[in-house]
N, C-alpha and C. Protein backbone atom coordinates (compact mmCIF):
# COMPACT_ATOMS: atom_id res chain seq x y z
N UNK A 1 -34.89 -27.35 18.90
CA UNK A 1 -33.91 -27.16 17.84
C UNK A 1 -33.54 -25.69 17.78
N UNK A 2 -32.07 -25.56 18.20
CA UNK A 2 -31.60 -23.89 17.74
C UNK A 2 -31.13 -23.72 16.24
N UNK A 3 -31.77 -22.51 15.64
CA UNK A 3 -31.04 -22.69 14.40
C UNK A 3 -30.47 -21.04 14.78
N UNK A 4 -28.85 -20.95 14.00
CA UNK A 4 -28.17 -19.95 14.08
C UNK A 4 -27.76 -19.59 12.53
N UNK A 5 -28.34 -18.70 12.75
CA UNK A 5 -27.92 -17.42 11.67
C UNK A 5 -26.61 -16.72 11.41
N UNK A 6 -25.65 -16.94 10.32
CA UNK A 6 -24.59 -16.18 10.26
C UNK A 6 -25.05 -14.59 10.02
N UNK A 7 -23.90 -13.74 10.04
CA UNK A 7 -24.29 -12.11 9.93
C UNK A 7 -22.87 -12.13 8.60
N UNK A 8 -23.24 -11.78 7.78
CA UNK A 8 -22.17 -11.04 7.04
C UNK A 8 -21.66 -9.82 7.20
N UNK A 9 -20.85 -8.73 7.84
CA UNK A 9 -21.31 -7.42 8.12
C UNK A 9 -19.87 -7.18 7.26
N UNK A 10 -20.40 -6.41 6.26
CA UNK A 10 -19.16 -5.51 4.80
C UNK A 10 -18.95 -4.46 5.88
N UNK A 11 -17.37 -4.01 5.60
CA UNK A 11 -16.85 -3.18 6.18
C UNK A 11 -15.98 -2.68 5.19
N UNK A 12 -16.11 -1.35 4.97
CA UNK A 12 -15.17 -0.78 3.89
C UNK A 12 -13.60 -1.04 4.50
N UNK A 13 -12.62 -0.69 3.22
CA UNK A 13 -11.40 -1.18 3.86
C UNK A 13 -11.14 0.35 4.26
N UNK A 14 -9.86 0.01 5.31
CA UNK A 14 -9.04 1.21 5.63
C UNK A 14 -7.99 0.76 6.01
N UNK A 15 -6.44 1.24 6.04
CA UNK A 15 -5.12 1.14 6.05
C UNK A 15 -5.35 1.61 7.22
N UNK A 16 -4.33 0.07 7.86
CA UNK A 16 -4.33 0.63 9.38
C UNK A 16 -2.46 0.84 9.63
N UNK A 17 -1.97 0.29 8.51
CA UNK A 17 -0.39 0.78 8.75
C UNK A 17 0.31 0.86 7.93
N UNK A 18 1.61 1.93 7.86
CA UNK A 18 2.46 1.49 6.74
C UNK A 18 3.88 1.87 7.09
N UNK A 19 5.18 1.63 6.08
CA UNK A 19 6.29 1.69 6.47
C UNK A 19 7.30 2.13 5.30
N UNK A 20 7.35 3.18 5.46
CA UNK A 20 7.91 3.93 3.97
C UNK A 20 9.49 4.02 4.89
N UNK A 21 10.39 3.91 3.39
CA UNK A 21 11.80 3.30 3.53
C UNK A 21 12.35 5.30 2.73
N UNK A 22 12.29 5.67 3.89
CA UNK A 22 13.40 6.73 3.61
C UNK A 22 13.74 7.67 4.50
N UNK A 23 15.37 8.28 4.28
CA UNK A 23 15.83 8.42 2.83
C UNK A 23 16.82 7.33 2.83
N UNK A 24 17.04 7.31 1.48
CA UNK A 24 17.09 6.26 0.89
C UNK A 24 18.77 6.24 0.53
N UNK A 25 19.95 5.45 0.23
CA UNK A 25 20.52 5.91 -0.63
C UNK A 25 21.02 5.23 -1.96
N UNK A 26 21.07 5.96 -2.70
CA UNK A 26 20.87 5.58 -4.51
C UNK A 26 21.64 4.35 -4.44
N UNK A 27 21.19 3.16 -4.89
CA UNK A 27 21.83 1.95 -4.97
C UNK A 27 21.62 1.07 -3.87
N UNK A 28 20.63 1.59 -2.35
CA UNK A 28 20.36 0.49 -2.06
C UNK A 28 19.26 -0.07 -2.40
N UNK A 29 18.50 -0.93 -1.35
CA UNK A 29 17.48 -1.30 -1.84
C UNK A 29 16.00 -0.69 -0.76
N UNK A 30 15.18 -0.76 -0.96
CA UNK A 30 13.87 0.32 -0.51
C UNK A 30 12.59 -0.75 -0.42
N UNK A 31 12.31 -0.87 0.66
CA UNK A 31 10.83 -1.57 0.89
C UNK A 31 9.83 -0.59 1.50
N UNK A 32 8.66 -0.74 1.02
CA UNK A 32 7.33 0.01 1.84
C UNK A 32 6.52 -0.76 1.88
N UNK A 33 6.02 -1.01 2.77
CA UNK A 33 4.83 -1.74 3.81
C UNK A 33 3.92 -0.85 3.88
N UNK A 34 2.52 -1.78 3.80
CA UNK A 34 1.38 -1.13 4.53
C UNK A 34 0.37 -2.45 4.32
N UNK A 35 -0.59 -2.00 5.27
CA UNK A 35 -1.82 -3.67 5.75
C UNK A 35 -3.26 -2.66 5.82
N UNK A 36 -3.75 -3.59 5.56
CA UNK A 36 -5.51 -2.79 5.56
C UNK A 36 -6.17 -4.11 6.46
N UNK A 37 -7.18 -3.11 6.41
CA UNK A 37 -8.60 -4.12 7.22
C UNK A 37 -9.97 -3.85 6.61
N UNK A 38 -10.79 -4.95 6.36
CA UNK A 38 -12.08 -4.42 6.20
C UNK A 38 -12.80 -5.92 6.11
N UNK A 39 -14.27 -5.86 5.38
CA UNK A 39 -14.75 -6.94 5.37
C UNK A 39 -15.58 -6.98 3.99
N UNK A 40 -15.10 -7.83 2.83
CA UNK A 40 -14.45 -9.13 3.26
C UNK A 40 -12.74 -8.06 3.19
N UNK A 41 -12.30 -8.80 3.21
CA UNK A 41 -10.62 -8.37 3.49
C UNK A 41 -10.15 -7.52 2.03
N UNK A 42 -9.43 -6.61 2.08
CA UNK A 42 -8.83 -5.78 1.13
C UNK A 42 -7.71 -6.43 0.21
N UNK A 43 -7.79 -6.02 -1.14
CA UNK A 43 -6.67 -6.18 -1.77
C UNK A 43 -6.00 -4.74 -1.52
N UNK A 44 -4.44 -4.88 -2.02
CA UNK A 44 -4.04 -3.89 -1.56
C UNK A 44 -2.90 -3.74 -3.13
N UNK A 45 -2.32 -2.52 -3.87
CA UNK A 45 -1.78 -2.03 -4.09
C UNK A 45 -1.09 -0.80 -3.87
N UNK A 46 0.11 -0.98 -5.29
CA UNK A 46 1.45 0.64 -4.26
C UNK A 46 1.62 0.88 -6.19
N UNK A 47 1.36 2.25 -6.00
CA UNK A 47 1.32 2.98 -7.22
C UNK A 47 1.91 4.02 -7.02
N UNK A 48 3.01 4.26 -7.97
CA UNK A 48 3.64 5.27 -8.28
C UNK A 48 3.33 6.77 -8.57
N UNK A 49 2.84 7.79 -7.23
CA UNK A 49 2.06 8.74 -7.63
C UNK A 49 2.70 10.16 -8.86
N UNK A 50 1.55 10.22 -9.72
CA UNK A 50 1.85 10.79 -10.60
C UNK A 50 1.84 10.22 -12.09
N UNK A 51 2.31 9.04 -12.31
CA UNK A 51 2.35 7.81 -13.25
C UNK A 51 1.13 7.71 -13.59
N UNK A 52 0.58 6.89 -12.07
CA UNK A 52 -0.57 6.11 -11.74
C UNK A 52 -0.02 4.64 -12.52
N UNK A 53 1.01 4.19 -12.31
CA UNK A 53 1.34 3.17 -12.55
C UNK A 53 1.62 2.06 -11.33
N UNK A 54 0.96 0.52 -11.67
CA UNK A 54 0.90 0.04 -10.40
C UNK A 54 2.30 -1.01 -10.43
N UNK A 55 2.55 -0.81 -9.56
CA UNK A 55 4.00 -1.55 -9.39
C UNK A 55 3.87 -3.25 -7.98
N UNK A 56 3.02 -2.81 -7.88
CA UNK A 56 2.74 -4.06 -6.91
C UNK A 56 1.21 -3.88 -6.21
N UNK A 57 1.03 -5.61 -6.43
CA UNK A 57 -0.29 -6.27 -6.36
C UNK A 57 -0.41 -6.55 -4.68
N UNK A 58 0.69 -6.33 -4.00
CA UNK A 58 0.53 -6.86 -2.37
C UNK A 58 1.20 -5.90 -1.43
N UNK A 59 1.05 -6.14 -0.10
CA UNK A 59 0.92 -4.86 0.68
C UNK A 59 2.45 -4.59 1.31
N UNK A 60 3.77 -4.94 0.19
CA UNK A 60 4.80 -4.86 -0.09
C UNK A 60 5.28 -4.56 -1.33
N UNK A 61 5.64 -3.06 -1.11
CA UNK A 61 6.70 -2.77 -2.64
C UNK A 61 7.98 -2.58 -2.51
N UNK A 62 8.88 -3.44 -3.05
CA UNK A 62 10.53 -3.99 -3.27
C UNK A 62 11.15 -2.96 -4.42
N UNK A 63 11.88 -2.06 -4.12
CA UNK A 63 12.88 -1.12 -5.31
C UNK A 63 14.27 -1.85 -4.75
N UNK A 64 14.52 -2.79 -5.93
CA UNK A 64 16.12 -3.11 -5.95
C UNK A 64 17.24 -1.92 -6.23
N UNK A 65 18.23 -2.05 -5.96
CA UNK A 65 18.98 -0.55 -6.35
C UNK A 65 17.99 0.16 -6.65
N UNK A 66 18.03 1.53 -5.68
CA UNK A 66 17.07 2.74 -6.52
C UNK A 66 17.90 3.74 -7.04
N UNK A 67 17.22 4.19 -7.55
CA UNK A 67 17.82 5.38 -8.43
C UNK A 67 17.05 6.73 -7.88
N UNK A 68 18.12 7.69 -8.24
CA UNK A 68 17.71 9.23 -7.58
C UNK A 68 16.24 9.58 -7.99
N UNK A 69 16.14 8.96 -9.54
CA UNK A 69 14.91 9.68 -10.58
C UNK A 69 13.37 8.70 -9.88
N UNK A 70 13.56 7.82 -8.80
CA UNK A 70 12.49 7.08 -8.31
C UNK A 70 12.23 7.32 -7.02
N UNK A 71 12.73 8.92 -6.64
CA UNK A 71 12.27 9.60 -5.49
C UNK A 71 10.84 9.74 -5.79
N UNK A 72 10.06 10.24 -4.54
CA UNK A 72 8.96 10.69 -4.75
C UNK A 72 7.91 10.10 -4.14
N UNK A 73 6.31 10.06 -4.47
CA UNK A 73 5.35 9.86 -3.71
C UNK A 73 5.11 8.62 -4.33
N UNK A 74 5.14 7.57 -3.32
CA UNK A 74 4.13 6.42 -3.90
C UNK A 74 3.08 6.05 -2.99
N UNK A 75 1.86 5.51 -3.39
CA UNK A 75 0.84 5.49 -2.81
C UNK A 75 0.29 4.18 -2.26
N UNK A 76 -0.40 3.61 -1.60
CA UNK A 76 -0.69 2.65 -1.08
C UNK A 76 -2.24 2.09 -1.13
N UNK A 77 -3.26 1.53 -2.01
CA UNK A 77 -4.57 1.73 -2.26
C UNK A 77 -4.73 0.51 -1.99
N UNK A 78 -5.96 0.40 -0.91
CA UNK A 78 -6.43 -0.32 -0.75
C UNK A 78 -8.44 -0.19 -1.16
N UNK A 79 -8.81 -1.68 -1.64
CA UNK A 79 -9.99 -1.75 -1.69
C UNK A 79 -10.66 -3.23 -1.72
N UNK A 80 -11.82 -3.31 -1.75
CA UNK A 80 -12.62 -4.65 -1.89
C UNK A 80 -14.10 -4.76 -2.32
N UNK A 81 -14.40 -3.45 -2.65
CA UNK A 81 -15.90 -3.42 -3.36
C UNK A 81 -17.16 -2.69 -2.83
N UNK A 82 -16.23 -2.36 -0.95
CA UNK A 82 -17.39 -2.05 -0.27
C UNK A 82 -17.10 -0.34 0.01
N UNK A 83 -18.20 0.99 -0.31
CA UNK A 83 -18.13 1.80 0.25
C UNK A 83 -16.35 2.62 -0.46
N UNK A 84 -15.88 3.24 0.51
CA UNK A 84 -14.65 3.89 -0.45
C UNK A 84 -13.63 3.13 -0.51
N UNK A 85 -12.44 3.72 -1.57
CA UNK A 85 -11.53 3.10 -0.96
C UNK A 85 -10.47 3.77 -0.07
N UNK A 86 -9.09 3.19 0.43
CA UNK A 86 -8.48 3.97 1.49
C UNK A 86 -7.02 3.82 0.62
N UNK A 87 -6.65 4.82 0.90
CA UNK A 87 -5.03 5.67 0.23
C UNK A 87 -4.09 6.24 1.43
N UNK A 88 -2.73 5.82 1.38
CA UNK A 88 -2.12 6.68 2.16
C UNK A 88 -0.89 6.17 1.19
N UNK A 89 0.10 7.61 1.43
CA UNK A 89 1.09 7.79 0.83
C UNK A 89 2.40 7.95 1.52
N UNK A 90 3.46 7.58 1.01
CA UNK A 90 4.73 7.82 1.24
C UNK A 90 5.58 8.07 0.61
N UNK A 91 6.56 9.15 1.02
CA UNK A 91 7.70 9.77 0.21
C UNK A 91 8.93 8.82 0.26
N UNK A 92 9.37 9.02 -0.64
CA UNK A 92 10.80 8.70 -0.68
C UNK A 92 11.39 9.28 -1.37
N UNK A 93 12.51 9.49 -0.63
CA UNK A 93 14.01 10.54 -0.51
C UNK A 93 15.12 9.68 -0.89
N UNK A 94 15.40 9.70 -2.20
CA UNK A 94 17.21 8.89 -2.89
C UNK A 94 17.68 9.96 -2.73
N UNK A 95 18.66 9.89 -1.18
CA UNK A 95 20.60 10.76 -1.42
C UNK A 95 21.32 9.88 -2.55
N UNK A 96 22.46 10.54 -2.69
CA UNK A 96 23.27 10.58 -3.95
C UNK A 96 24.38 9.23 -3.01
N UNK A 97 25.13 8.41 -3.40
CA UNK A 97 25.85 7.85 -3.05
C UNK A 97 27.13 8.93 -1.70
């Protein structure tokens, strides 16, 4: 009789990509991407740096028409419980029409 043992092995998360939408121009629309990895798997949010307000729960943030005043750094946080978590950021640049 073989008996087999699973391994659980936690792996902190880390952002392995992302896709910041600029520059931008005022009134269109603006997506940023980014994906993590770890174990068990990462949740991921995109927070408005500076705010610290979270604007999205998934590893896509949607600005319908943007506006000039929603230039700036937003951030990308990922985590899941294990070890740190992982951040990377992206600018965005609204030109004027």
């Amino acid at each position: 009789m073989c008996l087999q043992i699973a391994v659980f092995l936690s792996v902190e998360p880390r952002i392995t990509s992302k896709q910041c939408a600029s520059p931008v121009t005022e009134g269109d629309n603006a997506t940023l991407h980014c994906s993590a990895i770890g174990n068990p798997p990462p949740n991921i949010a995109w927070i408005k740096a500076g705010k610290r307000e979270t604007l999205s729960y998934s590893g896509m943030l949607f600005i319908e028409d943007i506006k000039r005043n929603e230039s700036g750094s937003y951030e990308c946080l990922a985590w899941n419980g294990i070890g740190n978590n992982s951040t990377n950021s992206c600018t965005v640049d609204v030109h004027c029409e």
